[in-house]
PDB file of N, CA and C in Angstrom:
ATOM      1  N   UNK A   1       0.839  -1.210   0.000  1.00  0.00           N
ATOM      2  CA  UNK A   1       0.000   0.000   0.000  1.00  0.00           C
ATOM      3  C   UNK A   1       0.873   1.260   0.000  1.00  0.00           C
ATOM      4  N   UNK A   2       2.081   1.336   0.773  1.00  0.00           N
ATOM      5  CA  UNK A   2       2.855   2.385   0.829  1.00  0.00           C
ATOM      6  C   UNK A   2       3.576   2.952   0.103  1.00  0.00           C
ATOM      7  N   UNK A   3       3.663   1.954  -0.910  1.00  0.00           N
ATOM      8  CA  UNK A   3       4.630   1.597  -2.397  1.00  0.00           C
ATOM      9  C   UNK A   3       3.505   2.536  -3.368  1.00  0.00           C
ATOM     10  N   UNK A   4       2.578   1.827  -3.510  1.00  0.00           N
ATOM     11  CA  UNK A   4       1.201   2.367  -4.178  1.00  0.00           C
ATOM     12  C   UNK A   4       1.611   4.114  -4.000  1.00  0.00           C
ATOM     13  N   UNK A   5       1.149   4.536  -2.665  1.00  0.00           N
ATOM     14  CA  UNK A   5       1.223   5.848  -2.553  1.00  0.00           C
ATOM     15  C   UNK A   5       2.387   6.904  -2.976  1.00  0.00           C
ATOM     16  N   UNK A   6       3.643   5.766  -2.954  1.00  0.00           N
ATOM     17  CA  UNK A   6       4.728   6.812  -3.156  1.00  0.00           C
ATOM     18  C   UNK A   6       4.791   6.548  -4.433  1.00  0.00           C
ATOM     19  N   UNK A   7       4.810   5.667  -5.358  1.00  0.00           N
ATOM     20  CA  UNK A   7       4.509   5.428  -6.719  1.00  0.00           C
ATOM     21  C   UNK A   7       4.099   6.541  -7.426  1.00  0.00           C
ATOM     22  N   UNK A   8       2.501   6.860  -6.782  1.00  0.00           N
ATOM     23  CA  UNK A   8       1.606   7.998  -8.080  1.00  0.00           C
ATOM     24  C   UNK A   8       2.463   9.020  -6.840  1.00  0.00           C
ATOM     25  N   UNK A   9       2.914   9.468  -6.235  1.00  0.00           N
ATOM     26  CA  UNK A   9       3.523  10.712  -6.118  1.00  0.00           C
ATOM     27  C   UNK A   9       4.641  11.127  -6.473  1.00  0.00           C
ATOM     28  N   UNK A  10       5.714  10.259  -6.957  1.00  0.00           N
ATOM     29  CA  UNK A  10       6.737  10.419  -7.804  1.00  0.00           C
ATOM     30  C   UNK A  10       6.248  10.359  -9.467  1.00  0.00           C
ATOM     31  N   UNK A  11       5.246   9.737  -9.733  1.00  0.00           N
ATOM     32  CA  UNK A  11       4.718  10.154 -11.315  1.00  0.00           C
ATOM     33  C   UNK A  11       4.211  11.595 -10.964  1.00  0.00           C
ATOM     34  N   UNK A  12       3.421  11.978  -9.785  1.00  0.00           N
ATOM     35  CA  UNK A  12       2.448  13.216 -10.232  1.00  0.00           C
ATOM     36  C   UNK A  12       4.388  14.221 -10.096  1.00  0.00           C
ATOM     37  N   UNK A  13       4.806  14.303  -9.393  1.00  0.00           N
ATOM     38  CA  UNK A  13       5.884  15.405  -9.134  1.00  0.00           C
ATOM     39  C   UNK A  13       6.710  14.914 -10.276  1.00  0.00           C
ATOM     40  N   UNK A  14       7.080  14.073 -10.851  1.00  0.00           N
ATOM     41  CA  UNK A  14       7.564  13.674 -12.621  1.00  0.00           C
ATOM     42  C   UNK A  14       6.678  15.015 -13.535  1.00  0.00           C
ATOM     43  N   UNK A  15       5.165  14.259 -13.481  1.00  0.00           N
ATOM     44  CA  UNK A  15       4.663  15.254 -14.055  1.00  0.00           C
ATOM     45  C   UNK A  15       5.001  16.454 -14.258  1.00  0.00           C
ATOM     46  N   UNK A  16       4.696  17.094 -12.951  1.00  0.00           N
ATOM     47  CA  UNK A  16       4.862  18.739 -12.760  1.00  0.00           C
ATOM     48  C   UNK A  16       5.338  19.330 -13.317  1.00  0.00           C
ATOM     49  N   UNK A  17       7.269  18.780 -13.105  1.00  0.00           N
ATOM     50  CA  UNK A  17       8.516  18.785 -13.546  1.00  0.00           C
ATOM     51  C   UNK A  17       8.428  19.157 -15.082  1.00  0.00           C
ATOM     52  N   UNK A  18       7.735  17.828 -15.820  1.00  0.00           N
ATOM     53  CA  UNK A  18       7.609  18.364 -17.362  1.00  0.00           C
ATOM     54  C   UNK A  18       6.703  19.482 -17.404  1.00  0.00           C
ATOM     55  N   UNK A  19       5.609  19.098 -17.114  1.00  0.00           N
ATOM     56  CA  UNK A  19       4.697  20.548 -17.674  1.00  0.00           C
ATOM     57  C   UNK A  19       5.553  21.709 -17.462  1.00  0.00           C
ATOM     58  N   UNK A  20       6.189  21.871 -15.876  1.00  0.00           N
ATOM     59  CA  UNK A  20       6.690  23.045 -16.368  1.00  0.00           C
ATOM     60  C   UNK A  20       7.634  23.579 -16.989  1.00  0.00           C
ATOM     61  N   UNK A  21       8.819  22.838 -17.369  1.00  0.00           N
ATOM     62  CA  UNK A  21      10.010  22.909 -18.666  1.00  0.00           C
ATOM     63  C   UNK A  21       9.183  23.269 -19.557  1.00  0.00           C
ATOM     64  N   UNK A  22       7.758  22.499 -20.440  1.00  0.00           N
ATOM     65  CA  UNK A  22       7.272  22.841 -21.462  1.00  0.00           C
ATOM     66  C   UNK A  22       7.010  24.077 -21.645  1.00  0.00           C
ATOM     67  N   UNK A  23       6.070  24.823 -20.350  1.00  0.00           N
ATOM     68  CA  UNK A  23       5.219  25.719 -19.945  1.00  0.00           C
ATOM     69  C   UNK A  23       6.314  27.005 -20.045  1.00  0.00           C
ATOM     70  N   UNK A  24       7.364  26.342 -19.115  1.00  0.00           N
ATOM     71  CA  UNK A  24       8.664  27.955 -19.468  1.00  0.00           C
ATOM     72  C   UNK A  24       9.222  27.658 -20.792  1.00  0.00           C
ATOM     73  N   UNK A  25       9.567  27.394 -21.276  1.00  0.00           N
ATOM     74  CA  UNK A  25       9.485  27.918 -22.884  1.00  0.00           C
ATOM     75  C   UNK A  25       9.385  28.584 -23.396  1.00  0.00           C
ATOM     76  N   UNK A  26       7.778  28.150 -23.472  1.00  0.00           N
ATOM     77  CA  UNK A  26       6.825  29.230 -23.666  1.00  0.00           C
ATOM     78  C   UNK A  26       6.831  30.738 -23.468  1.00  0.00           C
ATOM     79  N   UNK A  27       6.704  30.828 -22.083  1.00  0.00           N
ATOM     80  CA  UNK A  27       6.433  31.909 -20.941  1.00  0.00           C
ATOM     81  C   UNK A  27       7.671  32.426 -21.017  1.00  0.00           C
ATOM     82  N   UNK A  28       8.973  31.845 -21.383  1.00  0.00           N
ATOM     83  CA  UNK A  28      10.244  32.563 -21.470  1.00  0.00           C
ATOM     84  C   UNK A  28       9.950  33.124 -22.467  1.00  0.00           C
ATOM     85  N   UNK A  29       9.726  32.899 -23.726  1.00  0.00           N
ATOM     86  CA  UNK A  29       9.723  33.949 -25.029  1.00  0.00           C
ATOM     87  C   UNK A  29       8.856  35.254 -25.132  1.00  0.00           C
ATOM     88  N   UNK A  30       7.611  34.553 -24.165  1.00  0.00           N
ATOM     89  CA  UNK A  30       6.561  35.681 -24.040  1.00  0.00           C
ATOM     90  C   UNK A  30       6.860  36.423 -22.922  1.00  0.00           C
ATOM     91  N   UNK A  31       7.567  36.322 -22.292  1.00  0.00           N
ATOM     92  CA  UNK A  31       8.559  37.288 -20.961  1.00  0.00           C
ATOM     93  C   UNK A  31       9.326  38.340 -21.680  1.00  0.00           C
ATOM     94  N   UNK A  32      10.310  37.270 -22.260  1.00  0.00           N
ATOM     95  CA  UNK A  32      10.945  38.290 -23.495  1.00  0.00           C
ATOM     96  C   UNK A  32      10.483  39.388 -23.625  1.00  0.00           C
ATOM     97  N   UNK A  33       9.127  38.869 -25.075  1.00  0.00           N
ATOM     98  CA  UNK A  33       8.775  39.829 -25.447  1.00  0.00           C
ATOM     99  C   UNK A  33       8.246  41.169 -24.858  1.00  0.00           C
ATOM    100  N   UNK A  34       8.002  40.927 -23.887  1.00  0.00           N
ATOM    101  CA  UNK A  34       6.843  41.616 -22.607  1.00  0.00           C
ATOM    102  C   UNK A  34       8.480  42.760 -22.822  1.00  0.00           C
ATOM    103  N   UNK A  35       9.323  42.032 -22.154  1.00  0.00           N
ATOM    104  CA  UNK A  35      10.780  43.050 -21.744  1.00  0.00           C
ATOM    105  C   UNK A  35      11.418  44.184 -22.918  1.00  0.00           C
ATOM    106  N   UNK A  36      11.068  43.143 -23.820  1.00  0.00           N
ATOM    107  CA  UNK A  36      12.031  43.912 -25.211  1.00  0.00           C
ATOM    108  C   UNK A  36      10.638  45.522 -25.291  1.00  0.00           C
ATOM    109  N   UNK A  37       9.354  45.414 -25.362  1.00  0.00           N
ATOM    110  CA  UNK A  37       8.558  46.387 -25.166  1.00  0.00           C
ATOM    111  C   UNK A  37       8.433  46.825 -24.031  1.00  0.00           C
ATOM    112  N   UNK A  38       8.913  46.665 -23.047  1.00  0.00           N
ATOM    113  CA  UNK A  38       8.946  47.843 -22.081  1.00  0.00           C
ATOM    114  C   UNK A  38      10.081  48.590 -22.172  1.00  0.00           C
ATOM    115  N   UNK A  39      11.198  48.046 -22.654  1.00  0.00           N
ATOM    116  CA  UNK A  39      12.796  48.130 -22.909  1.00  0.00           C
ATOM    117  C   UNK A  39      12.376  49.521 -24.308  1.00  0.00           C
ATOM    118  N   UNK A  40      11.281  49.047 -24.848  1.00  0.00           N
ATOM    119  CA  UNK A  40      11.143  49.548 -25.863  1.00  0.00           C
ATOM    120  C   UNK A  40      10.521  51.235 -25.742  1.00  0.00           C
ATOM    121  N   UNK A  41       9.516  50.952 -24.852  1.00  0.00           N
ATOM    122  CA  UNK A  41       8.264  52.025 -24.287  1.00  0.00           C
ATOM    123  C   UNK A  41       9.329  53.065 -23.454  1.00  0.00           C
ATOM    124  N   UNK A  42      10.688  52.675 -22.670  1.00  0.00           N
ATOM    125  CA  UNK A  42      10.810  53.670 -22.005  1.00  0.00           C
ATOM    126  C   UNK A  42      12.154  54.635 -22.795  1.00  0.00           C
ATOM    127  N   UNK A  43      12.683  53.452 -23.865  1.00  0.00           N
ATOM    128  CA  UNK A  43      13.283  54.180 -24.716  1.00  0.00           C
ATOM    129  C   UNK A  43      12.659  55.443 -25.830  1.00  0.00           C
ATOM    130  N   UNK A  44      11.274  55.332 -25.908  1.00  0.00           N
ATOM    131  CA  UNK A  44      10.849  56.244 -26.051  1.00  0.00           C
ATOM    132  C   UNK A  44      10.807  57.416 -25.184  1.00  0.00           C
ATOM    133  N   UNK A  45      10.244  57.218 -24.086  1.00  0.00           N
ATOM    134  CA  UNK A  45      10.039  58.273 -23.188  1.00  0.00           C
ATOM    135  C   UNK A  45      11.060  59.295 -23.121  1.00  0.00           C
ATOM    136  N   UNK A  46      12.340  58.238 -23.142  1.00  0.00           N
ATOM    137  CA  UNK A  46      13.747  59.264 -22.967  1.00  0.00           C
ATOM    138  C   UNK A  46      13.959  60.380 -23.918  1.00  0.00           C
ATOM    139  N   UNK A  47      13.393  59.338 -25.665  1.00  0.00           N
ATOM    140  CA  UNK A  47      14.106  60.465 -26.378  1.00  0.00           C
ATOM    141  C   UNK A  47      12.627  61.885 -25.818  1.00  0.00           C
ATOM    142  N   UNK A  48      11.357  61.590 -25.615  1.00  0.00           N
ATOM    143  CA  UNK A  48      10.595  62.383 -25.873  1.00  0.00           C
ATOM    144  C   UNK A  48      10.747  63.543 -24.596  1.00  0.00           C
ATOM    145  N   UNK A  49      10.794  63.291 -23.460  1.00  0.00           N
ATOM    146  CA  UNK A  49      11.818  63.785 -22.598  1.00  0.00           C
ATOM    147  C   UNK A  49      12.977  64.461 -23.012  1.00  0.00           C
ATOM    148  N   UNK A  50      13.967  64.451 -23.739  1.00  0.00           N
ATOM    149  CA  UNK A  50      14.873  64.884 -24.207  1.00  0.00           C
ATOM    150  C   UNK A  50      14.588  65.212 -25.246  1.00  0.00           C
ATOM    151  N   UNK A  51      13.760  65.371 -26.351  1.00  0.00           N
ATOM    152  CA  UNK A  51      12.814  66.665 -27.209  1.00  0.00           C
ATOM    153  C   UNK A  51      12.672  67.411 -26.297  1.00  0.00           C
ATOM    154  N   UNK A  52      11.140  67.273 -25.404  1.00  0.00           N
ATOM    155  CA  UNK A  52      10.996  68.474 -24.351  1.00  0.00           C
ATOM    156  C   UNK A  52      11.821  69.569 -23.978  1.00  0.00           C
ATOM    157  N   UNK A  53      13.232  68.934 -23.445  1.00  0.00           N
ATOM    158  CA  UNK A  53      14.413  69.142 -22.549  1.00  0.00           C
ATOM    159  C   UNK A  53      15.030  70.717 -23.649  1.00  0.00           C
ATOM    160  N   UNK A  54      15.099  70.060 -24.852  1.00  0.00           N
ATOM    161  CA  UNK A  54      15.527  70.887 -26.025  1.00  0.00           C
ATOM    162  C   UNK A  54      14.585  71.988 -26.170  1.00  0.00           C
ATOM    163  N   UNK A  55      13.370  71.599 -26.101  1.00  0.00           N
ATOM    164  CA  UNK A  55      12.356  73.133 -26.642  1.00  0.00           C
ATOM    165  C   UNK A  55      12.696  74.169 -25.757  1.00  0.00           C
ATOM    166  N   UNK A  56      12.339  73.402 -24.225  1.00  0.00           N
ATOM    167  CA  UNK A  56      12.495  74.367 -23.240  1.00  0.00           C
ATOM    168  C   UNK A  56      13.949  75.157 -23.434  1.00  0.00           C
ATOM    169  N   UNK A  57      15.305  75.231 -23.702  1.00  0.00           N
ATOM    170  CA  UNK A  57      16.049  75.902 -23.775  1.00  0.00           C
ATOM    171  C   UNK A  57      16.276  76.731 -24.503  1.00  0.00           C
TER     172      UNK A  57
END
């Protein structure tokens, strides 16, 4: 019986294990992307900030 129990709990935590390698993958590229556009959004700000910076003088 004890065998039984530790059995499906080393398959379910096996499991896990894969889903989540698969799952970050994924979620790594779409992290990425998330970064490269914020990376992106505040490189704007700077130059537009630094337009501003220019009028005012």
């Amino acid at each position: 019986m004890m065998q039984n129990v530790i059995t499906i709990a080393v398959i379910i935590v096996v499991g896990i294990v894969v889903l989540n390698l698969v799952f970050w993958n994924k979620n790594k590229k779409a992290f990425n992307d998330a970064k490269q556009q914020k990376i992106a959004e505040r490189q704007a700000q700077r130059e537009q900030a630094e337009e501003y910076r220019q009028k005012d003088k």
